[in-house]
Protein backbone atom coordinates (compact mmCIF):
# COMPACT_ATOMS: atom_id res chain seq x y z
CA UNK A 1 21.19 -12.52 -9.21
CA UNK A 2 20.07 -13.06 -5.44
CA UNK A 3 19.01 -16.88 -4.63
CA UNK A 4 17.65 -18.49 -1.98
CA UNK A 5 18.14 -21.91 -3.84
CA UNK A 6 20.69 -24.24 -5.61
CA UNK A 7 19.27 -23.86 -8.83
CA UNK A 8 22.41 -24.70 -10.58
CA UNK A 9 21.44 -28.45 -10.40
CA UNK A 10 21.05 -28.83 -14.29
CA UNK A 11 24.68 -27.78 -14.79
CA UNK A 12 25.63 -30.45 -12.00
CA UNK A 13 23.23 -33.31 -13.09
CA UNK A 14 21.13 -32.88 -10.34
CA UNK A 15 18.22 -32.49 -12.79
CA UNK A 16 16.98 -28.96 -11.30
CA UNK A 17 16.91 -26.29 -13.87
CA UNK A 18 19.34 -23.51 -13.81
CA UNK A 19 18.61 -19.70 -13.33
CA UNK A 20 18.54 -19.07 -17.22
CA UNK A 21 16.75 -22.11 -17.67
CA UNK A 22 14.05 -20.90 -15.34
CA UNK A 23 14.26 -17.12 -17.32
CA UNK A 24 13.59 -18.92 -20.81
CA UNK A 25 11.05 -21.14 -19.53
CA UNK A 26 9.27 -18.35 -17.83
CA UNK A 27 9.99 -16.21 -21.31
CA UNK A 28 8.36 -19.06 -23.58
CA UNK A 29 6.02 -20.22 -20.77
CA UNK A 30 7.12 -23.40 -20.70
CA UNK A 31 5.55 -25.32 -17.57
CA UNK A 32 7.38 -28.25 -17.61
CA UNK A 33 10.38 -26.96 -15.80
CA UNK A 34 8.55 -25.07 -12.95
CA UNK A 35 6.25 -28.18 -12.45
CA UNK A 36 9.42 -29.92 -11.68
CA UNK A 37 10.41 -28.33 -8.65
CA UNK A 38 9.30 -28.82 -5.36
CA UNK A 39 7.39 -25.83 -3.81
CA UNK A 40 9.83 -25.01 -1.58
CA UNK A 41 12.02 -24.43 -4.53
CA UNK A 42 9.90 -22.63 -6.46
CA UNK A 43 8.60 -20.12 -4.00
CA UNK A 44 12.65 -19.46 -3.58
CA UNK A 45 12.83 -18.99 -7.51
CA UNK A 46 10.82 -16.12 -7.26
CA UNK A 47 13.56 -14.17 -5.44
CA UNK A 48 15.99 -14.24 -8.35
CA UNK A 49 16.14 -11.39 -11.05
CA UNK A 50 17.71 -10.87 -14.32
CA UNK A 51 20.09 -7.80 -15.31
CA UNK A 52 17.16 -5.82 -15.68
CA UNK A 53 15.80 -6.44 -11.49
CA UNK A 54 13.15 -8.41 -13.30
CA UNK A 55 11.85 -11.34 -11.49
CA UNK A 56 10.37 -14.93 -13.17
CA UNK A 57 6.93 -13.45 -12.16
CA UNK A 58 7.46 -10.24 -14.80
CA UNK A 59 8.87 -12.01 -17.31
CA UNK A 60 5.85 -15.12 -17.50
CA UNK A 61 3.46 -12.00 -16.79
CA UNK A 62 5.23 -10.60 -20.56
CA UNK A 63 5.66 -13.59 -22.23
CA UNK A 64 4.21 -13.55 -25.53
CA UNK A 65 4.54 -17.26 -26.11
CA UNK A 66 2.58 -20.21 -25.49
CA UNK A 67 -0.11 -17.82 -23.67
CA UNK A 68 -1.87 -20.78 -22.49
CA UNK A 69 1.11 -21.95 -20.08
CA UNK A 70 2.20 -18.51 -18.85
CA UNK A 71 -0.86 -18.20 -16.61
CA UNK A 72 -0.46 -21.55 -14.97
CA UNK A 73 3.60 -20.50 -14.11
CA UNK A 74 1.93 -17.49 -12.63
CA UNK A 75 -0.71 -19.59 -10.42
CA UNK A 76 1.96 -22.12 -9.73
CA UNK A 77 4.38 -20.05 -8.52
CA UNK A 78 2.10 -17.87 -6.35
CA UNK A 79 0.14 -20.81 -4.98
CA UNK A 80 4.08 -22.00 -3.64
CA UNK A 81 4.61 -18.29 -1.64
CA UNK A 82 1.42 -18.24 -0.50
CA UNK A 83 -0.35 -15.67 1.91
CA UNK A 84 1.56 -12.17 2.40
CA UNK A 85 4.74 -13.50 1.11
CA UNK A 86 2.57 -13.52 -1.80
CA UNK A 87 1.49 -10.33 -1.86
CA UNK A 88 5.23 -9.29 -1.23
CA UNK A 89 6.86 -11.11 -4.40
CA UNK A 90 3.58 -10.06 -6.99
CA UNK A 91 4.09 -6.36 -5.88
CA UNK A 92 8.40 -6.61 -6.70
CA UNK A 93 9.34 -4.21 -9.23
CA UNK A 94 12.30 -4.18 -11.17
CA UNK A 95 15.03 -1.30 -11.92
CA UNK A 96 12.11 0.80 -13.84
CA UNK A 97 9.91 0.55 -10.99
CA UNK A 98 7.65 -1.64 -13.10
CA UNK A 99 5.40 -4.56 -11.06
CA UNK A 100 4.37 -7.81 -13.01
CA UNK A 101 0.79 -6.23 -13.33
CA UNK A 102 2.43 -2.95 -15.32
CA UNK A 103 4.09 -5.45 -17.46
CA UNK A 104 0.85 -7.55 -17.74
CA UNK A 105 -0.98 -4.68 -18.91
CA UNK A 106 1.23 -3.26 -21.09
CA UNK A 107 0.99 -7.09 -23.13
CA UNK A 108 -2.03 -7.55 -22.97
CA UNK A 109 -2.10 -10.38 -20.96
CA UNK A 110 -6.03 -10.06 -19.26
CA UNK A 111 -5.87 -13.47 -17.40
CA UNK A 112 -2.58 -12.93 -15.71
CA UNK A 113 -4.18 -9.82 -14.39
CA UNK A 114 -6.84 -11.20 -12.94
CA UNK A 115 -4.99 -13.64 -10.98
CA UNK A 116 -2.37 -11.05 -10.24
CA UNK A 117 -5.07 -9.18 -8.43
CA UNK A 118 -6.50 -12.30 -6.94
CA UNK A 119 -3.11 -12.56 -5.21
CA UNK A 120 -2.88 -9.19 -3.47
CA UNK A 121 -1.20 -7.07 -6.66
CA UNK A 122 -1.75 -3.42 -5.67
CA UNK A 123 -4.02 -2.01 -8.28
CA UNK A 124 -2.48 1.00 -7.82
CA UNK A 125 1.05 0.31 -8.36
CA UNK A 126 3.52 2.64 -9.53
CA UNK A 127 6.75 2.75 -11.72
CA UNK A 128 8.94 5.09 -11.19
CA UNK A 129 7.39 7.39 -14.14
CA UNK A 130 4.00 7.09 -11.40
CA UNK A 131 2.01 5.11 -14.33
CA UNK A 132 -0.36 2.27 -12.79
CA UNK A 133 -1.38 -0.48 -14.53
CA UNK A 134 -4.45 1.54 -15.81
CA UNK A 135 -2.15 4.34 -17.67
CA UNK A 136 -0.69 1.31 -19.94
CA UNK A 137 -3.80 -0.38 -20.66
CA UNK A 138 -5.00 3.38 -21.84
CA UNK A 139 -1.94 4.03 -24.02
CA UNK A 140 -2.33 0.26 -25.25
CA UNK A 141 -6.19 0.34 -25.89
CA UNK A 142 -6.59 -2.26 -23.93
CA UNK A 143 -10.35 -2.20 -22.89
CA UNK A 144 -10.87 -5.45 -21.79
CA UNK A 145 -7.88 -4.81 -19.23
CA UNK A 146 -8.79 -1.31 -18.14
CA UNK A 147 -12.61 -2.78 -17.43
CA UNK A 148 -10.59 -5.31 -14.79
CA UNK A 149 -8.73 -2.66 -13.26
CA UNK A 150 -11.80 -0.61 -12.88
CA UNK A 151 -13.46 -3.43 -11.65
CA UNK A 152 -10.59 -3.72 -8.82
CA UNK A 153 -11.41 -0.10 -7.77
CA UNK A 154 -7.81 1.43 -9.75
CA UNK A 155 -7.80 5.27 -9.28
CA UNK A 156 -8.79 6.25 -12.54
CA UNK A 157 -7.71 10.05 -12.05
CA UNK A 158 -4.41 9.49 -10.83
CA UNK A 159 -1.72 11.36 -12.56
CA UNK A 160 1.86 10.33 -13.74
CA UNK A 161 4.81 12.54 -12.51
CA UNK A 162 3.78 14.33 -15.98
CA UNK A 163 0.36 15.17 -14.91
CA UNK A 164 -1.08 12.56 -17.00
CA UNK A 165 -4.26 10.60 -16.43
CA UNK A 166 -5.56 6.93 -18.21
CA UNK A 167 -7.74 9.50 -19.95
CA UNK A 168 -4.84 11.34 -21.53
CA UNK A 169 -2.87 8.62 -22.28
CA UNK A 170 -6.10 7.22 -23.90
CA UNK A 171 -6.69 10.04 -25.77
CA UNK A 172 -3.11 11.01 -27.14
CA UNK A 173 -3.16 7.45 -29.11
CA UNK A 174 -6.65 7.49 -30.52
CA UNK A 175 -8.61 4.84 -28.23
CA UNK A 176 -12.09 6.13 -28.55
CA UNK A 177 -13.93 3.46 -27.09
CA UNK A 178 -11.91 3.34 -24.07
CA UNK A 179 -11.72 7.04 -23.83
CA UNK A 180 -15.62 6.66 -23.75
CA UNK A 181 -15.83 4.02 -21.12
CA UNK A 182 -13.24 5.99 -19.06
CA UNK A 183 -15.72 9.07 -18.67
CA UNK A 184 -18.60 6.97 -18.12
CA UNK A 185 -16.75 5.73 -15.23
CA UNK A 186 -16.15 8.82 -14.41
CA UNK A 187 -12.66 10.07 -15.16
CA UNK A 188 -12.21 14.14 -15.42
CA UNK A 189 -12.46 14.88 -18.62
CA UNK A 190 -10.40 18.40 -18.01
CA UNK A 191 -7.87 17.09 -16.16
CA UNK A 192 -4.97 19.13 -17.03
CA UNK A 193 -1.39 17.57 -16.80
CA UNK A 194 2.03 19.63 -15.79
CA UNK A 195 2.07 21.72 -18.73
CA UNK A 196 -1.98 22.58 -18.62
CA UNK A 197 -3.55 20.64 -21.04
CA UNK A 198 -6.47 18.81 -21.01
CA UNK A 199 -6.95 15.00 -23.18
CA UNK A 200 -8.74 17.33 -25.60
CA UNK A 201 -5.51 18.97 -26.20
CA UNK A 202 -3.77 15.38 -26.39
CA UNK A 203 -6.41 14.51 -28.75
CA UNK A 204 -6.12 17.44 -31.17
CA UNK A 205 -2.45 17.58 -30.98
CA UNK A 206 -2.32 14.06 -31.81
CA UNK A 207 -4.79 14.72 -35.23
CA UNK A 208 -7.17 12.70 -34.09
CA UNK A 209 -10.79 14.36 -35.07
CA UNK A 210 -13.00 11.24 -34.07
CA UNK A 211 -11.79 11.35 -30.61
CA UNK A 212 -11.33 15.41 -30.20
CA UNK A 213 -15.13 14.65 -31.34
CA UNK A 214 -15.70 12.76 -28.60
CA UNK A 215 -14.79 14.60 -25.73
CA UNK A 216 -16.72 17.74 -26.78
CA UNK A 217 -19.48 15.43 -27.49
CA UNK A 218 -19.40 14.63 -23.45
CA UNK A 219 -18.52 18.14 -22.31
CA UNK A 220 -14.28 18.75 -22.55
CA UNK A 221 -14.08 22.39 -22.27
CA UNK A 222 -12.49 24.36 -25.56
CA UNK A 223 -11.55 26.85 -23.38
CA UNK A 224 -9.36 26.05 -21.73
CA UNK A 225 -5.48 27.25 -21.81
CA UNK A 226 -2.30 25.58 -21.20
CA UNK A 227 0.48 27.14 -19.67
CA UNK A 228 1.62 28.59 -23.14
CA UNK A 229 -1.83 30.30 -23.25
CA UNK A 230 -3.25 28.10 -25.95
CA UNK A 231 -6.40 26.84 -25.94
CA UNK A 232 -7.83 23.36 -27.85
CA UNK A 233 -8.95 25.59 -31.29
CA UNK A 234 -5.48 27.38 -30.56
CA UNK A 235 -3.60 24.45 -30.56
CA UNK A 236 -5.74 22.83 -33.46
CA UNK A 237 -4.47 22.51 -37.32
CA UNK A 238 -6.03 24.59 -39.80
CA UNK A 239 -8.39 21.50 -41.33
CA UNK A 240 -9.27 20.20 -37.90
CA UNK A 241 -10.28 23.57 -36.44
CA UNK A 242 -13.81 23.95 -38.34
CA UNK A 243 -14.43 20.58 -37.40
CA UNK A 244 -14.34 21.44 -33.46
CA UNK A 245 -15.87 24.59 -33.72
CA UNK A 246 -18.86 23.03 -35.34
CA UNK A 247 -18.97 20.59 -32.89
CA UNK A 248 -19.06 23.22 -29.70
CA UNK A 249 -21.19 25.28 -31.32
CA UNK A 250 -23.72 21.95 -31.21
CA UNK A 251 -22.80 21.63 -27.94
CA UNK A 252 -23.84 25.28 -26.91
CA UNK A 253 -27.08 24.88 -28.78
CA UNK A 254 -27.93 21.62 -26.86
C-alpha cells in the first residue's frame, strides 16, 4: 500500500491508527478513528489502498454498517484534501476501474452520492466494463439514486463496452418504475447493444411481462431484429408471446 503518512503509530504507541485500522474503521464506519487525526494526516490517508487498489474513500462509500457514520468519514476526509486535490482522490478507481460513486451506487448509499458529487465526482465515470454510476443504480433499482444522477446531468444513453444502456440494465432485472422514469427522461427506448437488441428484448428474455408491457406501452419497436435475426415476438416464450402481440396490436389501434 502507497503512504504518504506514518500511520503505523498504533503498533508503536504513538496512538495513530494503523492502515488496517483505518480499512475496518472505514468498513464499519466508525468515526472515531478518522476524527482523531489531524487533517494533514487524513488527507494523506486517502492515498493508501487495499489489495484490491481500493482506497478508504470506496470502502466508507460501501460500507453497509453504521450508515449514519459512513457519510461523515466521507465529508471528513474530503473537507481535509480540499479543492482539486479533491476532485483528484473522489474520482480514484481501483483495479476494476470502479470510482467510490460506482461503489456508492451499487449499495445504495444515496447520501454519499450526493456529497460525492458535491465534491467534483465525475458523473460520468467509468469502470473498466464502461458502466457509470447510472448503469448500477439501473441493474440495482435504485430510483432514488438514478433521480440524483439525472439530476447531476449523467448521460443517460451511454453504453457499456457491451452496448448496454441504464435502460437495458433496468430492464433485464425487472425495475419497472425506473425503466419508466428513465424514458420520461428521455432515454432511447430502442437502443440496441453489441449483439442488436433492444431493452424490450432484455425484458422478454428475462420473462418479465409487466415490464415487456411497459415499453410497448411507450413505443419500443417489436420489430426490430438482433444480429441473429430475431425479433422481440421471435425471441419471446410461447405464454408470453400472446401477451405482446395483444399489447402492439393496442398500440397500432391507438
Amino acid at each position: 500500500m502507497a503512504a504518504a503518512m506514518d500511520v503505523d503509530g498504533a503498533a508503536a504507541g504513538g496512538g495513530r491508527p494503523s492502515e488496517k485500522e483505518l480499512f475496518l474503521a472505514a468498513e464499519s464506519g466508525d468515526a472515531a478513528a478518522f476524527s482523531a487525526l489531524a487533517p494533514a494526516d487524513l488527507a494523506a490517508a486517502l492515498s493508501l489502498r487495499n489489495d484490491d487498489g481500493r482506497s478508504l474513500l470506496h470502502v466508507a462509500a460501501a460500507s453497509g454498517h453504521a450508515q449514519a457514520s459512513s457519510p461523515w468519514i466521507v465529508v471528513t476526509a474530503l473537507a481535509a484534501v480540499g479543492g482539486d486535490a479533491a476532485a483528484n482522490v473522489v474520482n480514484g478507481k481501483d483495479e476494476e476501474g470502479w470510482g467510490p460513486i460506482h461503489t456508492a451506487a451499487s449499495s445504495g448509499k444515496a447520501e454519499i452520492i450526493s456529497i460525492l458529487l458535491d465534491h467534483g465526482a465525475n458523473v460520468d465515470l467509468t469502470t473498466d466494463a464502461g458502466r457509470t454510476a447510472l448503469h448500477y443504480a439501473a441493474s440495482k433499482g435504485r430510483l432514488n439514486i438514478a433521480e440524483t444522477l439525472i439530476a447531476h446531468h449523467a448521460n443517460i444513453n451511454k453504453k457499456d463496452k457491451f452496448g448496454c444502456t441504464a435502460l437495458h440494465r433496468a430492464a433485464s432485472t425487472g425495475c419497472a418504475e425506473l425503466c419508466e422514469f428513465l424514458i420520461e427522461e428521455g432515454a432511447d427506448i430502442d437502443a440496441v447493444d453489441k449483439t442488436g437488441q433492444t431493452p424490450l428484448m432484455h425484458a422478454v428474455i428475462s420473462e418479465d411481462k409487466g415490464v415487456a408491457l411497459l415499453l410497448i406501452r411507450h413505443g419500443a419497436d417489436v420489430d426490430v431484429e438482433d444480429k441473429e435475426g430475431y425479433t422481440v415476438l421471435g425471441r419471446a416464450s410461447d405464454s408470453l408471446r400472446p401477451a405482446l402481440i395483444d399489447a402492439a396490436k393496442a398500440m397500432l389501434e391507438g
